[in-house]
Protein backbone atom coordinates (compact mmCIF):
# COMPACT_ATOMS: atom_id res chain seq x y z
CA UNK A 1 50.99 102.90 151.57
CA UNK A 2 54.58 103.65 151.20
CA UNK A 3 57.54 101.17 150.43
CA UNK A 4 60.79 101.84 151.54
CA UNK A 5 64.17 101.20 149.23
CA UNK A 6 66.96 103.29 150.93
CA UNK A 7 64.32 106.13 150.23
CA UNK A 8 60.74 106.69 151.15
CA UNK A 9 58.24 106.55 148.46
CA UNK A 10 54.90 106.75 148.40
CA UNK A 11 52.73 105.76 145.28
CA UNK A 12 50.38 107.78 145.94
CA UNK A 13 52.08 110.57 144.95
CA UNK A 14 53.04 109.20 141.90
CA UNK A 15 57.04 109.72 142.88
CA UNK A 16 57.57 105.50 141.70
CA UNK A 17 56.52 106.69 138.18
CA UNK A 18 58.12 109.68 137.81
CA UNK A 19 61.39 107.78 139.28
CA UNK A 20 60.77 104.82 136.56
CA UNK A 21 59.97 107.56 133.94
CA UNK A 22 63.63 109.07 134.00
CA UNK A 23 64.99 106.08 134.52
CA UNK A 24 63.76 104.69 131.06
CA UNK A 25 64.17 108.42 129.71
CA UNK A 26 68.19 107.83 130.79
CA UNK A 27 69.01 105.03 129.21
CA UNK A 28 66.89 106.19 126.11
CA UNK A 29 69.11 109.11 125.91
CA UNK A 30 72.31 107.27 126.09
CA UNK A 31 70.96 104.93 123.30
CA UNK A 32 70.09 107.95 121.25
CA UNK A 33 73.40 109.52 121.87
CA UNK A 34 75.62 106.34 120.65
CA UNK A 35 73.16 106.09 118.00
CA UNK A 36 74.33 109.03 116.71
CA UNK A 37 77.88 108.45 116.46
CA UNK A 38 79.69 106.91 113.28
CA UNK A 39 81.38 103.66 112.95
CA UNK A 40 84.70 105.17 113.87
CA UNK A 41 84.02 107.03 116.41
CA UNK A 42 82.07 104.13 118.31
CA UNK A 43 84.75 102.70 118.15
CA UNK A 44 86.82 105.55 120.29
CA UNK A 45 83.71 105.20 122.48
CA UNK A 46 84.83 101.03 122.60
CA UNK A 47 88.72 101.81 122.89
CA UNK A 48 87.94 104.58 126.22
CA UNK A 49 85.51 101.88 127.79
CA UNK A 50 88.77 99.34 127.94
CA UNK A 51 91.12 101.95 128.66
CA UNK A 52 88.49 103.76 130.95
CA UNK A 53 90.41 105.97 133.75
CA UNK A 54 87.30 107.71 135.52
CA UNK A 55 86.17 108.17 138.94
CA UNK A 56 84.66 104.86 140.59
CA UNK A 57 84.20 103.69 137.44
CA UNK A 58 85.49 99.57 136.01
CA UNK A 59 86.89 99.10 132.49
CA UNK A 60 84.80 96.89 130.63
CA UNK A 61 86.95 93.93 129.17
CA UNK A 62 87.63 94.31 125.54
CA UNK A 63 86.49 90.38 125.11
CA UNK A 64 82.98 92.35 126.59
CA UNK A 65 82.55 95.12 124.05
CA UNK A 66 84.12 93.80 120.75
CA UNK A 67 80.85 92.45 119.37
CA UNK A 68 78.59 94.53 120.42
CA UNK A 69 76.26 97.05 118.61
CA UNK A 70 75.06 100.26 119.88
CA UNK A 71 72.10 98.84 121.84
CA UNK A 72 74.36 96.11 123.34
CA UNK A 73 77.43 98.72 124.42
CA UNK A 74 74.15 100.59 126.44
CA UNK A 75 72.94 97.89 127.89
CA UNK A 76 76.48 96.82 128.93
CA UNK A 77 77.54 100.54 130.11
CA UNK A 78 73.90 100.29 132.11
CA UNK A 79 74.66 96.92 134.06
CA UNK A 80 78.09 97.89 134.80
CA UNK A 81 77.60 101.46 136.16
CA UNK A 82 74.10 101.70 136.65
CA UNK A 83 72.50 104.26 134.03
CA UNK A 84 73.38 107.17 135.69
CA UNK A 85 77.05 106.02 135.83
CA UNK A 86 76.78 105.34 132.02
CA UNK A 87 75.83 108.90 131.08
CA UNK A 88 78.55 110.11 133.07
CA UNK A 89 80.94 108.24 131.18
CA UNK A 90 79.60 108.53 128.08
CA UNK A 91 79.64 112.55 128.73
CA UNK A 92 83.07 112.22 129.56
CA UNK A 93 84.13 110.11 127.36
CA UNK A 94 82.79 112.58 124.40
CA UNK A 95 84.30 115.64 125.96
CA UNK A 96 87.72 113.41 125.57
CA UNK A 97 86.64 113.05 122.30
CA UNK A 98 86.13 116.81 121.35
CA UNK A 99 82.41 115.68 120.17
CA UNK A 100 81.24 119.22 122.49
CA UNK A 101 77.96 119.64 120.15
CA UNK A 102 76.86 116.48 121.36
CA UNK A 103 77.46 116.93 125.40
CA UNK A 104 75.33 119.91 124.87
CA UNK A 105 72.37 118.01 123.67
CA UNK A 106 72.67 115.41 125.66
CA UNK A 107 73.13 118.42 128.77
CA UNK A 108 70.19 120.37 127.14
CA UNK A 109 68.11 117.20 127.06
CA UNK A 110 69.02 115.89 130.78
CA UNK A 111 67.87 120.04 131.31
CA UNK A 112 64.70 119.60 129.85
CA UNK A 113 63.56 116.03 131.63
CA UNK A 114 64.39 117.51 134.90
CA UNK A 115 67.34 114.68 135.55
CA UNK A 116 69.28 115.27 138.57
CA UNK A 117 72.59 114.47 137.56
């Protein structure tokens, strides 16, 4: 039987696991990638959030983000732009930064998990 969210899916192909698969792999790779940053530059990562000038995308309040740790500024970046939003910014937000080895991971491992992006 197939259950409809703006988008046919049938579980009997096994599409609703393989959708809640990448899902989980997404926001595991944006974890991974803030994980990887120092102090200061999570920091930048904090200042471009407030200051954040992309597409359809909010600024998060500074009162928001000031506390937070890595896992925290995730799961904000996740409920405020869905987690497809959040790797956008974050990509973006890195390029800004000049951190380029680190877009191409995270690009080489969106590649590899078959993400459309």
């Amino acid at each position: 039987m197939c259950v409809s969210d703006h988008v046919r899916v049938c579980e009997s192909h096994g599409l609703i696991s393989d959708i809640l698969q990448t899902q989980t792999s997404l926001a595991d790779l944006l974890l991974r990638s803030l994980e990887e940053l120092t102090e200061d530059e999570l920091t930048k990562i904090k200042y471009n959030l407030i200051h954040l000038a992309y597409e359809k995308y909010q600024q998060i309040p500074r009162g928001q983000l000031e506390n937070l740790d890595r896992m925290g500024i995730a799961d904000k970046m996740i409920r405020s732009y869905g987690e497809v939003g959040a790797l956008k910014v974050t990509l973006q937000i890195l390029k800004k930064m000049n951190m380029n080895d680190l877009v191409q991971r995270m690009n080489e491992d969106l590649q590899k998990g078959n993400h459309a992006f």
